[in-house]
Protein backbone atom coordinates (compact mmCIF):
# COMPACT_ATOMS: atom_id res chain seq x y z
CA UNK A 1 -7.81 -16.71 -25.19
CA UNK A 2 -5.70 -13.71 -24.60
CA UNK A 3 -6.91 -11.03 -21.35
CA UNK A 4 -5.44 -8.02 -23.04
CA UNK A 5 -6.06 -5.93 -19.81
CA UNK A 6 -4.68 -9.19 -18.09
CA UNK A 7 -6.55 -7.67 -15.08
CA UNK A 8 -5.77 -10.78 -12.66
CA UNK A 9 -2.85 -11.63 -10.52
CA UNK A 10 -1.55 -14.99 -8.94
CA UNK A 11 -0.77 -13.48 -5.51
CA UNK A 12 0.39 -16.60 -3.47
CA UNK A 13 0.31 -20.00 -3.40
CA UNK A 14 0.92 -22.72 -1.44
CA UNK A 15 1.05 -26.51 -1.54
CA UNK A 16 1.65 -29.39 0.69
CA UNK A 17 4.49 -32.11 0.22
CA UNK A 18 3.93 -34.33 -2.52
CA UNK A 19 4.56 -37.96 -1.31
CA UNK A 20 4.66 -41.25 -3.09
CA UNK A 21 1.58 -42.94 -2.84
CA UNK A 22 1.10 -45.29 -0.61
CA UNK A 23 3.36 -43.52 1.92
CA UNK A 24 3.06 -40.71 4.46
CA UNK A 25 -0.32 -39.63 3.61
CA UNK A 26 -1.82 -43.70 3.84
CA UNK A 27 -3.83 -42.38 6.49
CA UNK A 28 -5.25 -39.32 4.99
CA UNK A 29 -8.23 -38.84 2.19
CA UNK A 30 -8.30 -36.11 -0.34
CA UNK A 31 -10.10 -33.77 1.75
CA UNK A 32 -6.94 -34.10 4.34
CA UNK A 33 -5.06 -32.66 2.14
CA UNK A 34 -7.04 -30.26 0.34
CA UNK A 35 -7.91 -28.85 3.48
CA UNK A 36 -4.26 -28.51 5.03
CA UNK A 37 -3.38 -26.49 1.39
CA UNK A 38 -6.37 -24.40 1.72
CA UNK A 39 -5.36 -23.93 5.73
CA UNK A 40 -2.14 -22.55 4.83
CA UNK A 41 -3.12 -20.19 2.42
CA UNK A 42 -5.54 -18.81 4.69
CA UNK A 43 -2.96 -18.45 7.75
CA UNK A 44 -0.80 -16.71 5.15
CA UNK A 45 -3.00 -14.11 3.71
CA UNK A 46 -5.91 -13.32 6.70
CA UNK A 47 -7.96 -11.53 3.62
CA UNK A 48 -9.44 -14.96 2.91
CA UNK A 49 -11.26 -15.05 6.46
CA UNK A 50 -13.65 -12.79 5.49
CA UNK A 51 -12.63 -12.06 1.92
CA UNK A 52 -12.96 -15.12 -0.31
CA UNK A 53 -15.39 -15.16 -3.00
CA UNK A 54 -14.96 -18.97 -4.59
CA UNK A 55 -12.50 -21.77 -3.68
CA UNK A 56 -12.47 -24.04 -6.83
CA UNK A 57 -10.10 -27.32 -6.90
CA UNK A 58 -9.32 -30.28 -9.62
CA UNK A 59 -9.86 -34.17 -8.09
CA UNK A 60 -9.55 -36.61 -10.48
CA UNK A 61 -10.09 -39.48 -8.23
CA UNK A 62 -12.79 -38.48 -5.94
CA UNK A 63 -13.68 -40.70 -2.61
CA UNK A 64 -17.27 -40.94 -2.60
CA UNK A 65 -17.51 -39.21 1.29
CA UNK A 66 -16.58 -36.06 0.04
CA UNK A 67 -17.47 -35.73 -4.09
CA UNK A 68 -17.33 -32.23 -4.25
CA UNK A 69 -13.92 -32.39 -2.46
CA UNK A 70 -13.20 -28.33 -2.05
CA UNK A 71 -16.37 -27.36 -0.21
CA UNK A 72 -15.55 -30.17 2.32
CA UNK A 73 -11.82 -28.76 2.32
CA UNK A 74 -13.41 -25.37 2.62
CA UNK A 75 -15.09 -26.18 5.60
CA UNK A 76 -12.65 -27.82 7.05
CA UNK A 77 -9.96 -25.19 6.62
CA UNK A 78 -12.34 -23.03 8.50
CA UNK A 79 -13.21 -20.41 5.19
CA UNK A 80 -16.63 -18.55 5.93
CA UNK A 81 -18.91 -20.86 5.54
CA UNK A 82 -21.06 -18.20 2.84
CA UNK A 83 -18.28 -19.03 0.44
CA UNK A 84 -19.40 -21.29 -2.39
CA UNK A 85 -16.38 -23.96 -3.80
CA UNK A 86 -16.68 -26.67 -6.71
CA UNK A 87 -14.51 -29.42 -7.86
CA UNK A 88 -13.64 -29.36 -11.22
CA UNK A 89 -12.19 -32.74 -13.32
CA UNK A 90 -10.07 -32.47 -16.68
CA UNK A 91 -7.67 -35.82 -15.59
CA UNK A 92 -4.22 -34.43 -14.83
CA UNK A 93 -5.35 -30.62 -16.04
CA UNK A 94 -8.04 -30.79 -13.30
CA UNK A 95 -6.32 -28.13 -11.72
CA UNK A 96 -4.88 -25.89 -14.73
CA UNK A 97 -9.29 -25.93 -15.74
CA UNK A 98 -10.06 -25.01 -12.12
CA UNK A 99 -6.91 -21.80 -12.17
CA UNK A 100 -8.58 -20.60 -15.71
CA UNK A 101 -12.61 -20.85 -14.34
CA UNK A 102 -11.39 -18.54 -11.32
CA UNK A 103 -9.23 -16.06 -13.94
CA UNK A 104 -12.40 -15.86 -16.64
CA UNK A 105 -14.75 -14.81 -13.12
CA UNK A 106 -12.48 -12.80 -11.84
CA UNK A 107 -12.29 -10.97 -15.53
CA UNK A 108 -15.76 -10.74 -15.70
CA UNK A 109 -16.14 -8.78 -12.57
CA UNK A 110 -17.98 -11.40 -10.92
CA UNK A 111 -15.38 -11.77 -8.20
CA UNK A 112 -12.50 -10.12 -7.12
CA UNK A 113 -10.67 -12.79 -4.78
CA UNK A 114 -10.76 -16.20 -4.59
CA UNK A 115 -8.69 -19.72 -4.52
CA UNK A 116 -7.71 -22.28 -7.29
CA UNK A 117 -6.01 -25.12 -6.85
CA UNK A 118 -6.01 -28.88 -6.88
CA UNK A 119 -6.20 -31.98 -4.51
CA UNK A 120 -5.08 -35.77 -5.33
CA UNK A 121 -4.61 -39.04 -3.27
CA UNK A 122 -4.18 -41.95 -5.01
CA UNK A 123 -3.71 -43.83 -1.66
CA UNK A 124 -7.26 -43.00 -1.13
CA UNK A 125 -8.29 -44.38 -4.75
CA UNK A 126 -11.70 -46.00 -4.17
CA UNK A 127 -11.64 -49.44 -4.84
CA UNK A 128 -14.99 -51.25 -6.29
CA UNK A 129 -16.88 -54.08 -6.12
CA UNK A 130 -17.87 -56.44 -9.26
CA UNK A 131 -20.98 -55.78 -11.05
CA UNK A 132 -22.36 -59.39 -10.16
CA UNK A 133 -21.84 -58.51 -6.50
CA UNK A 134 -23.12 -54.78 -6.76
CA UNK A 135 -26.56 -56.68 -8.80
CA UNK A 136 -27.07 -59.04 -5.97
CA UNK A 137 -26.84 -56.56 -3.58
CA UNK A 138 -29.05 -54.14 -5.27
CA UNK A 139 -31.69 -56.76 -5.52
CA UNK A 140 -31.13 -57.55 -1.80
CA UNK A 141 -32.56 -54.26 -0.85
CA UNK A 142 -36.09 -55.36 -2.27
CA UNK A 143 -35.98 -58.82 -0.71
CA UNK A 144 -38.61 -60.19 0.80
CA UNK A 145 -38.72 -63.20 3.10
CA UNK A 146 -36.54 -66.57 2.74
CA UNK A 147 -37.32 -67.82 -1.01
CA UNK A 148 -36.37 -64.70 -2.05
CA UNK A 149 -32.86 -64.34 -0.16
CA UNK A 150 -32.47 -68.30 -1.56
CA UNK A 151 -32.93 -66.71 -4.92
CA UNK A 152 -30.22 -64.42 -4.30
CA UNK A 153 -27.77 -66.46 -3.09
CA UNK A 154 -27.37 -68.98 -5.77
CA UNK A 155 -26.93 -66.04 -8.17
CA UNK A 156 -23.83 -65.42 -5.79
CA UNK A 157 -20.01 -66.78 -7.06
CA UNK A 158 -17.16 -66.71 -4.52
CA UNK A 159 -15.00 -65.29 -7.22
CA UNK A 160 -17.55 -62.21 -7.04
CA UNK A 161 -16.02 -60.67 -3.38
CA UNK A 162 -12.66 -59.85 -5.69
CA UNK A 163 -12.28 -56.36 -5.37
CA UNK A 164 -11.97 -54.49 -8.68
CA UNK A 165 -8.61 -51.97 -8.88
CA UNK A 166 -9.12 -48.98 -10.50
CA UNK A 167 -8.55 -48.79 -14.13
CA UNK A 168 -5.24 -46.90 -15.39
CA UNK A 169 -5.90 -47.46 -18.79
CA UNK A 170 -7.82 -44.99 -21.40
CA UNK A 171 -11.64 -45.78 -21.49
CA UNK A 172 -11.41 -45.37 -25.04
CA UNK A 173 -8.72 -46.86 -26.07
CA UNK A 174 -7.92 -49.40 -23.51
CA UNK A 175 -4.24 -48.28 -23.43
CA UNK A 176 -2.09 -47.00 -20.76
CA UNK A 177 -0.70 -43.55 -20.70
CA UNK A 178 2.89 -45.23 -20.59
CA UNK A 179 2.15 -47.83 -23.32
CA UNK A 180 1.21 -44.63 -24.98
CA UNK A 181 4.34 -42.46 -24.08
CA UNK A 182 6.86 -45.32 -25.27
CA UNK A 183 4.57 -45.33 -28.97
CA UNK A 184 5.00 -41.40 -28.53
CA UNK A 185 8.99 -41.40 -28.01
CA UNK A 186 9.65 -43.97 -31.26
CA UNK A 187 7.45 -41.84 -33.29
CA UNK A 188 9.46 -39.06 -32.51
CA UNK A 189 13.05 -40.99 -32.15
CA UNK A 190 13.46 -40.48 -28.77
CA UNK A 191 16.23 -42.52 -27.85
CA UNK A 192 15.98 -44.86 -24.18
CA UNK A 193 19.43 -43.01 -23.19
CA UNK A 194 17.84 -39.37 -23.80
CA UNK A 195 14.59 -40.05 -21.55
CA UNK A 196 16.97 -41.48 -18.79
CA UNK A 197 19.60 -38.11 -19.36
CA UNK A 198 16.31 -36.03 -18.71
CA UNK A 199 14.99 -37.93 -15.84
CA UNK A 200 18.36 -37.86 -14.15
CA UNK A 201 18.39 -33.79 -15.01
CA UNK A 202 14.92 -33.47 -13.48
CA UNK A 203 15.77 -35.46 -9.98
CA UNK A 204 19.10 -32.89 -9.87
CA UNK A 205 17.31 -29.85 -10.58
CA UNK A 206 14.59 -30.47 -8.15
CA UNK A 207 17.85 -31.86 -5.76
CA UNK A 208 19.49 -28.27 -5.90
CA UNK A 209 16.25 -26.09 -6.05
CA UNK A 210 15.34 -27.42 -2.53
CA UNK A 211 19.08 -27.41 -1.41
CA UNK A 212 18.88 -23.86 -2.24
CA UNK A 213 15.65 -23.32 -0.63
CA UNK A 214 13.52 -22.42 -3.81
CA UNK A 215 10.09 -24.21 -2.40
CA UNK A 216 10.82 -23.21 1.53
CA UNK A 217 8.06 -20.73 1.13
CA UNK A 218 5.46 -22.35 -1.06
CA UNK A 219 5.33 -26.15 0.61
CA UNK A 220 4.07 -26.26 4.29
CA UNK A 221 4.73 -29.09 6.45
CA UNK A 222 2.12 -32.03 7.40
CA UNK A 223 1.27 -33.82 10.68
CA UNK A 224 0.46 -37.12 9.20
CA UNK A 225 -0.26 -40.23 11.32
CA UNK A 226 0.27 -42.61 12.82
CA UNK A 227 3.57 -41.33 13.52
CA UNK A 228 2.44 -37.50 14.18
CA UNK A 229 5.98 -36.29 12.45
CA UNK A 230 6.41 -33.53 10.25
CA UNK A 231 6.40 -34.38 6.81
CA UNK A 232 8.72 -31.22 5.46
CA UNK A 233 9.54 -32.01 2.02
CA UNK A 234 8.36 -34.10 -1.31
CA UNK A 235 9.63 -37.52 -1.09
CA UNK A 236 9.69 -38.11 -4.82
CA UNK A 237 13.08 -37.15 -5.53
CA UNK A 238 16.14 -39.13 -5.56
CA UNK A 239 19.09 -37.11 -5.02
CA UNK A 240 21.64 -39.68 -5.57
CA UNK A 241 20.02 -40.77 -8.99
CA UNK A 242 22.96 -41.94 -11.65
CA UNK A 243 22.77 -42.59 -15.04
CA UNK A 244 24.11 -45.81 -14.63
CA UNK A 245 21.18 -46.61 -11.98
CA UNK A 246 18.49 -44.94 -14.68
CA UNK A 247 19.77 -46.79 -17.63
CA UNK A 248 19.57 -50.60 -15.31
CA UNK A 249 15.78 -50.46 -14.94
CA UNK A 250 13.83 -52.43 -17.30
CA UNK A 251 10.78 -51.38 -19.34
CA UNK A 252 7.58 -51.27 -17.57
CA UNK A 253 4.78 -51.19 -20.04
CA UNK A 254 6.39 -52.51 -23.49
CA UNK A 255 8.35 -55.69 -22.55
CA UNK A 256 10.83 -56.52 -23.62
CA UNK A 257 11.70 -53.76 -25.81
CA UNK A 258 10.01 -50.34 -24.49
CA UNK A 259 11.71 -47.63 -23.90
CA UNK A 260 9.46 -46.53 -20.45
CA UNK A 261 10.76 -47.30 -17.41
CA UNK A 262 9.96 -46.73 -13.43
CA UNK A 263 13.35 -44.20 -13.33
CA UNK A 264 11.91 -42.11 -16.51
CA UNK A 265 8.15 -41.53 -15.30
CA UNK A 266 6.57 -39.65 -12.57
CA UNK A 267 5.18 -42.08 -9.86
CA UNK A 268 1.79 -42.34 -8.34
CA UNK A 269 1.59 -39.10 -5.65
CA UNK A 270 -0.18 -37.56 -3.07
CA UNK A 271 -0.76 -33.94 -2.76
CA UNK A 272 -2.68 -30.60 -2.62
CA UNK A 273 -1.97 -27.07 -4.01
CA UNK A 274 -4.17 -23.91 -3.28
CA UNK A 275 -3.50 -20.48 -5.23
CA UNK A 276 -4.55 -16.75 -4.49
CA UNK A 277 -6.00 -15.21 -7.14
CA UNK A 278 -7.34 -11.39 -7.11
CA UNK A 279 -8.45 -8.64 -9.57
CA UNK A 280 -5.03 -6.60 -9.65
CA UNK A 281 -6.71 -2.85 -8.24
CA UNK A 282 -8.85 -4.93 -5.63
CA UNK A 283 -5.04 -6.10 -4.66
CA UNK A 284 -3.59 -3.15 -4.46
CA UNK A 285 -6.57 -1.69 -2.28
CA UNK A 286 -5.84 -4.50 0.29
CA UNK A 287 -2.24 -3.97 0.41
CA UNK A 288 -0.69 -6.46 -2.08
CA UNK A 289 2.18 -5.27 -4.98
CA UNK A 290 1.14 -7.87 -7.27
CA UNK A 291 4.20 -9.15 -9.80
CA UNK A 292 2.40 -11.29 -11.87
CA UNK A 293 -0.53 -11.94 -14.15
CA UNK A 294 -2.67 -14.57 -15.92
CA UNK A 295 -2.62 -13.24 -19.72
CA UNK A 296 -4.03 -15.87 -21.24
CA UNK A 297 -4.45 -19.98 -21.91
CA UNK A 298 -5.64 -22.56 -24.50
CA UNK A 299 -6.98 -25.96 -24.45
CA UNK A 300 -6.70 -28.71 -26.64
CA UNK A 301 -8.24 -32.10 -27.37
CA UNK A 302 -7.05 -34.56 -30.10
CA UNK A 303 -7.23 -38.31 -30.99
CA UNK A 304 -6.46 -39.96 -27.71
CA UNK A 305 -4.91 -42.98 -29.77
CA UNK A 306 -1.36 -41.87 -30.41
CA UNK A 307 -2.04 -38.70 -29.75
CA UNK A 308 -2.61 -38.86 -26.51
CA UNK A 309 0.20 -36.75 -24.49
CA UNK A 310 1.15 -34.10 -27.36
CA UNK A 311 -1.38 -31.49 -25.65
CA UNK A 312 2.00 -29.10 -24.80
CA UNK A 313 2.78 -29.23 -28.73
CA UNK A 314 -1.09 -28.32 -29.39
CA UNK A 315 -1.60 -25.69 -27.17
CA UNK A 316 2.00 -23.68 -26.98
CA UNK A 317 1.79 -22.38 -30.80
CA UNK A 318 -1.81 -21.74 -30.47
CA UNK A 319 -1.48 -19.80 -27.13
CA UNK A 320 1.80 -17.98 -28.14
CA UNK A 321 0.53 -17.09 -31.76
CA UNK A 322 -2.63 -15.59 -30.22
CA UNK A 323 -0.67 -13.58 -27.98
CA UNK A 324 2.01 -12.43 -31.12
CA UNK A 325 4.78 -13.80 -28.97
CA UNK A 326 7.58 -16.09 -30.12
CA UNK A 327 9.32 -18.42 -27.93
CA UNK A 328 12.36 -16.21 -27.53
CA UNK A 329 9.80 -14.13 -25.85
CA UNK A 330 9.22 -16.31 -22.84
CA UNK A 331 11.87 -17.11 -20.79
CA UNK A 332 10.31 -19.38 -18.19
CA UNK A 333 8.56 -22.37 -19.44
CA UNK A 334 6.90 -25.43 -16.95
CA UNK A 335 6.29 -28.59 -18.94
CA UNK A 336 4.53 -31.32 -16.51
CA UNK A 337 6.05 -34.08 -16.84
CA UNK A 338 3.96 -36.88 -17.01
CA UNK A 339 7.50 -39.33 -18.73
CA UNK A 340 10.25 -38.31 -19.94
CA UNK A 341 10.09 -39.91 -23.33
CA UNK A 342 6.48 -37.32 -23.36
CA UNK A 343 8.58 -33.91 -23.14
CA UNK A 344 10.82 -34.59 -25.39
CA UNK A 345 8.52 -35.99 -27.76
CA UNK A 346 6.58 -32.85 -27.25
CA UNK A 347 9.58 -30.46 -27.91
CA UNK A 348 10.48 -32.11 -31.16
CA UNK A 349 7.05 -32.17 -32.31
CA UNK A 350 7.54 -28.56 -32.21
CA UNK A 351 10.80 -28.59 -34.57
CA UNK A 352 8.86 -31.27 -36.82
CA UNK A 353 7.72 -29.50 -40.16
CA UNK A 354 5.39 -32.21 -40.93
CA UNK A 355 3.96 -32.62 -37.40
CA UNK A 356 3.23 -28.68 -37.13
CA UNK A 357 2.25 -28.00 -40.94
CA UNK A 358 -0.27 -31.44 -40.86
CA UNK A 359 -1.76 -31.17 -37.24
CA UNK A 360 -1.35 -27.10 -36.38
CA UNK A 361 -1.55 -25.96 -39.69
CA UNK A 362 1.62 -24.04 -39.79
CA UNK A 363 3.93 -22.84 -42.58
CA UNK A 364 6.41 -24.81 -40.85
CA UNK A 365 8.11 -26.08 -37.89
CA UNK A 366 7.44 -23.74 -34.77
CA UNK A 367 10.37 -23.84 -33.65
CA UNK A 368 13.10 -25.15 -30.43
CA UNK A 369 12.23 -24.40 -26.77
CA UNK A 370 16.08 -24.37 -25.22
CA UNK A 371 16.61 -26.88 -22.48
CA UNK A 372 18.05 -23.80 -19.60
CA UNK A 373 14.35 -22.31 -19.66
CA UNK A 374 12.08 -25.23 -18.99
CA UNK A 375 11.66 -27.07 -15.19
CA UNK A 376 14.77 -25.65 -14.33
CA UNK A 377 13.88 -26.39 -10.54
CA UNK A 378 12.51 -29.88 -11.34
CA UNK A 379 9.35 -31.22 -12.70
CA UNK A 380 6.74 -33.75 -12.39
CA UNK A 381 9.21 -36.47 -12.33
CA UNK A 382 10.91 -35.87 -9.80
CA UNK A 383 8.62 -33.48 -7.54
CA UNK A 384 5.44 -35.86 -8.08
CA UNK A 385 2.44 -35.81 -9.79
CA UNK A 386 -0.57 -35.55 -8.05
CA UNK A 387 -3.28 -35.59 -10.80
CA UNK A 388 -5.62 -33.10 -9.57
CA UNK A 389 -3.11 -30.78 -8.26
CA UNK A 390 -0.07 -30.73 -10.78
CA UNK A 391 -1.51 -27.25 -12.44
CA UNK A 392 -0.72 -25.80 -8.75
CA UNK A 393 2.16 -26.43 -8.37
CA UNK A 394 3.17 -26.00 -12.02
CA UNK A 395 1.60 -21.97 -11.67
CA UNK A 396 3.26 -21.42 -8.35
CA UNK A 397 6.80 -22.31 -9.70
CA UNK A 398 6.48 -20.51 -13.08
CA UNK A 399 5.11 -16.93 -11.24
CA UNK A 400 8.01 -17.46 -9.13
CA UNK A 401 10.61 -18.44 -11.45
CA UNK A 402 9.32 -15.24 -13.40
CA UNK A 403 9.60 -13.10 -10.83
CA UNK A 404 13.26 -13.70 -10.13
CA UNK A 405 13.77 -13.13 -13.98
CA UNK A 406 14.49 -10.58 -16.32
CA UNK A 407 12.26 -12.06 -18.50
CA UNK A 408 8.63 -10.69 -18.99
CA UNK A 409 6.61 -13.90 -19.41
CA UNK A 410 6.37 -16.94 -18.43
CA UNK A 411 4.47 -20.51 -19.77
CA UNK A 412 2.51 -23.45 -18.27
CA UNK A 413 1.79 -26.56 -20.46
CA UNK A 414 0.53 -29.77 -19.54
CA UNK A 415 -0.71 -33.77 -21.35
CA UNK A 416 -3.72 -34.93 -19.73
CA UNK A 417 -5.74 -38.29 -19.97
CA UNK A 418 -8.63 -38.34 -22.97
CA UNK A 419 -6.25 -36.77 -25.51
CA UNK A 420 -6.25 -33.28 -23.92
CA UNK A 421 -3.99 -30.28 -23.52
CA UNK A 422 -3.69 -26.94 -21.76
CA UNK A 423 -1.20 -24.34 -21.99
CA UNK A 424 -1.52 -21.06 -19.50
CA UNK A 425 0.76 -18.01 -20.34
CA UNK A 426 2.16 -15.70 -17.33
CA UNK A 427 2.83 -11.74 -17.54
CA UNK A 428 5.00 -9.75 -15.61
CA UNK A 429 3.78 -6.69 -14.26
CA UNK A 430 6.34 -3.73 -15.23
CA UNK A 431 7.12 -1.43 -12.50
CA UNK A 432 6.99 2.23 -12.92
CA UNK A 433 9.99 2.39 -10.27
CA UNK A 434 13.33 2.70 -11.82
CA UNK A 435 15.71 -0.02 -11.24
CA UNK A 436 17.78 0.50 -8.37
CA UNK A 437 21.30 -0.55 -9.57
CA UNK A 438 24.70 -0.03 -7.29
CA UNK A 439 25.02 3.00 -9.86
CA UNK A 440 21.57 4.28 -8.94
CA UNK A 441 22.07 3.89 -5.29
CA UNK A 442 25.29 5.70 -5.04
CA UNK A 443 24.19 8.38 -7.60
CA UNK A 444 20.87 8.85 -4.83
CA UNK A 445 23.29 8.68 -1.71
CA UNK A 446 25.64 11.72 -3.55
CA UNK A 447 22.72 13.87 -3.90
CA UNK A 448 20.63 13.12 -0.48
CA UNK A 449 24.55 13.74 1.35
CA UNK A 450 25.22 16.85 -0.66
CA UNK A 451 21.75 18.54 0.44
CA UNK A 452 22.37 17.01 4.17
CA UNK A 453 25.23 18.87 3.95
CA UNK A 454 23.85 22.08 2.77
CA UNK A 455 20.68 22.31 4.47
CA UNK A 456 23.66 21.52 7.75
CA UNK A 457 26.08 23.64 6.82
CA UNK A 458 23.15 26.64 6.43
CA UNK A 459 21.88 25.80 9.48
CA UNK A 460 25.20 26.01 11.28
CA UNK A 461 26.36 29.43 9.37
CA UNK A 462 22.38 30.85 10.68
CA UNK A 463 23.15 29.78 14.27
CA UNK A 464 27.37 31.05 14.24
CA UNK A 465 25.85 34.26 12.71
CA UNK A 466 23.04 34.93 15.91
CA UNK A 467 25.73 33.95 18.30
CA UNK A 468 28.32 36.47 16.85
CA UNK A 469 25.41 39.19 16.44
CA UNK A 470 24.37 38.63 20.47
CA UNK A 471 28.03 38.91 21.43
CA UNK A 472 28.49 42.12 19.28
CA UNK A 473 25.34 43.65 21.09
CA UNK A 474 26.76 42.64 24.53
CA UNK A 475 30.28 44.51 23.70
CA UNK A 476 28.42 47.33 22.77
CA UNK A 477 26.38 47.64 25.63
């Protein structure tokens, strides 16, 4: 879908540090940290305090307390309580679906302001019971008297109390998203060496982009306890990552031969993102100069057995033919990266005439996506991956990676769990100001001096010219 009048703007956004889970945020549930993201966004722009017409945010794993985990962030973040909020789940585009639900609303004139984002803590993963145990205890509930407990309890097995982890592997297909990404990266012949190269690129982009202070702004400390000390900055980077290290790990999901390793995919995270969204006039009225817009997205959905993390491939041709834009049109691209071996797979899927004739129904291959426009402050790999909130994060860094351009538009495309995809395409808004250049600037100062000077030279000549004209009249008198 393409908003021709691309009448909303991403405003601000912020997001908290994404940790490795378990780790800083042990002690915290999802609605911790949704409500600290929210919190911050709210301090930042005081429009929301009375302003706010729907707070939406992805969970994928959601603690029973709090289900619909953004009206308990909500509340918590002290929003007016009037304002409604929903969770939304799409696995790890939970918060890409929740972004696009606010931008079709807002586009509709339903709303004018309102708050996207996405919330994850897989320290906080609930963790269940077996069936045999939950049965008994069911059946407990309508007990009556001693025979009946009796009953019960010789249905009960020791082995029963063994809690059940959650599952990390595809209802459908019983797979794992990495035994899927290292079937992905042979189909494609993506080589061990070239998923390590690109891991190691991510961990020193994101190294640099905070050395240089690119997420100072967007990610906003947390008091965590037990030790009550301010967690600053993601902890899912490692800035002294080598090749050499990279290439030493062995294969995690396909033993002994897989090419998938701990080094080359993003680890289990904590986090929370929270994005300003407004209808562009309604943020002008209120004082805003917004910069960038939501033009349009696509989703995709495709066989989730071996097909299950090409939704980038899917959705960027669709999106950008839609939109009659080619990729030397876009200049910024953010590619989550869910594994290494998955993005590259992904970007040669895109220069694979069979792939994009047989599955997008192309005339041939799309085409090549150069390496110095996508995640070129890091990625998923390195800055985490909290499910639920990656689409955040992913729309905060491309609006502000576009805004620093030259470049006019910007993409978001993400894999998600179920065979899914989503791609979400960025405008910048043109100003009607001329660019100020050092050329401009001195051309400007030349002209303001040179009137200075005249309207101060006439106004010296008019006041010399009464002060000779008195003293003339004195003489004469």
């Amino acid at each position: 879908m393409i908003f021709k009048q691309a009448k909303v703007a991403f405003i601000d956004g912020v997001r908290t540090p994404f940790a490795k889970s378990p780790g800083p945020y042990a002690k915290l549930r999802s609605y911790d940290l949704g409500r600290e993201a929210l919190f911050a966004l709210r301090k930042r722009n005081p429009i929301l305090n009375d302003n706010c017409d729907q707070v939406t945010m992805g969970c994928v794993i959601h603690n029973a307390a709090t289900s619909n985990v953004a009206r308990e962030s909500l509340i918590g973040a002290g929003y007016d309580l009037a304002t409604p909020a929903s969770t939304v789940t799409q696995a790890c585009i939970s918060a890409n679906r929740a972004i696009t639900n606010t931008v079709e609303a807002i586009e509709a004139g339903v709303m004018k302001t309102a708050v996207a984002g996405g919330v994850e803590s897989t320290s906080d993963a609930p963790v269940r019971i077996s069936d045999n145990f939950k049965a008994v205890l069911m059946k407990a509930q309508r007990a009556k008297g001693f025979k009946d407990y009796w009953s019960l309890f010789k249905q009960f097995k020791f082995k029963d109390l063994v809690p059940v982890a959650p599952a990390i592997a595809e209802f459908s297909t019983g797979q794992t998203m990495g035994q899927d990404a290292d079937r992905l990266a042979a189909r494609f012949g993506v080589t061990r060496m070239e998923q390590d190269e690109f891991a190691l690129r991510s961990h020193q982009m994101a190294t640099k982009a905070w050395e240089d202070g690119k997420f100072d702004d967007e990610v906003q400390a947390i008091i965590a306890p037990p030790s009550f000390a301010p967690f600053e900055q993601d902890n899912t980077f490692y800035a002294t990552s080598t090749i050499q290290k990279l290439s030493g790990l062995k294969p995690v999901f396909v033993k002994p031969n897989g090419s998938v390793t701990a080094g080359n995919a993003s680890p289990l995270t904590d986090g929370a993102s929270a994005c300003l969204l407004m209808d562009v006039d309604e943020a002008k009225k209120q004082g805003y100069t917004p910069e960038v817009v939501i033009y349009g997205y696509s989703y995709s959905a495709h066989n989730p057995d071996g097909e299950l993390l090409l939704g980038p491939a899917f959705t960027i041709p669709k999106l950008l033919n839609e939109a009659g834009l080619k990729i030397s049109d876009v200049d910024v691209f953010e590619i989550h990266e869910a594994f290494a071996g998955q993005v590259l797979a992904n970007l040669k899927a895109l220069q694979d005439k069979d792939f994009c004739v047989n599955h997008l129904g192309l005339k041939g291959a799309f085409g090549e996506i150069p390496m110095d426009k996508i995640n070129t402050q890091g990625g998923s790999l390195s800055l985490g991956h909290p499910f639920g909130a990656t689409g955040g994060r992913l729309l905060i860094s491309a609006a502000r990676r576009l805004s620093e351009s030259d470049g006019e538009y910007a993409l978001i495309a993400a894999c998600a769990a179920g065979g899914q995809g989503s791609s979400i395409l960025l405008k910048k808004i043109k100003s009607t100001a001329k660019k100020v250049t050092k050329k401009t600037t001195k051309k400007v100062a030349k002209k303001v001096a040179k009137k200075v000077t005249k309207k101060v030279a006439k106004k010296v000549t008019k006041k010399a010219s009464k002060k000779v004209t008195k003293k003339t009249n004195s003489k004469e008198k």
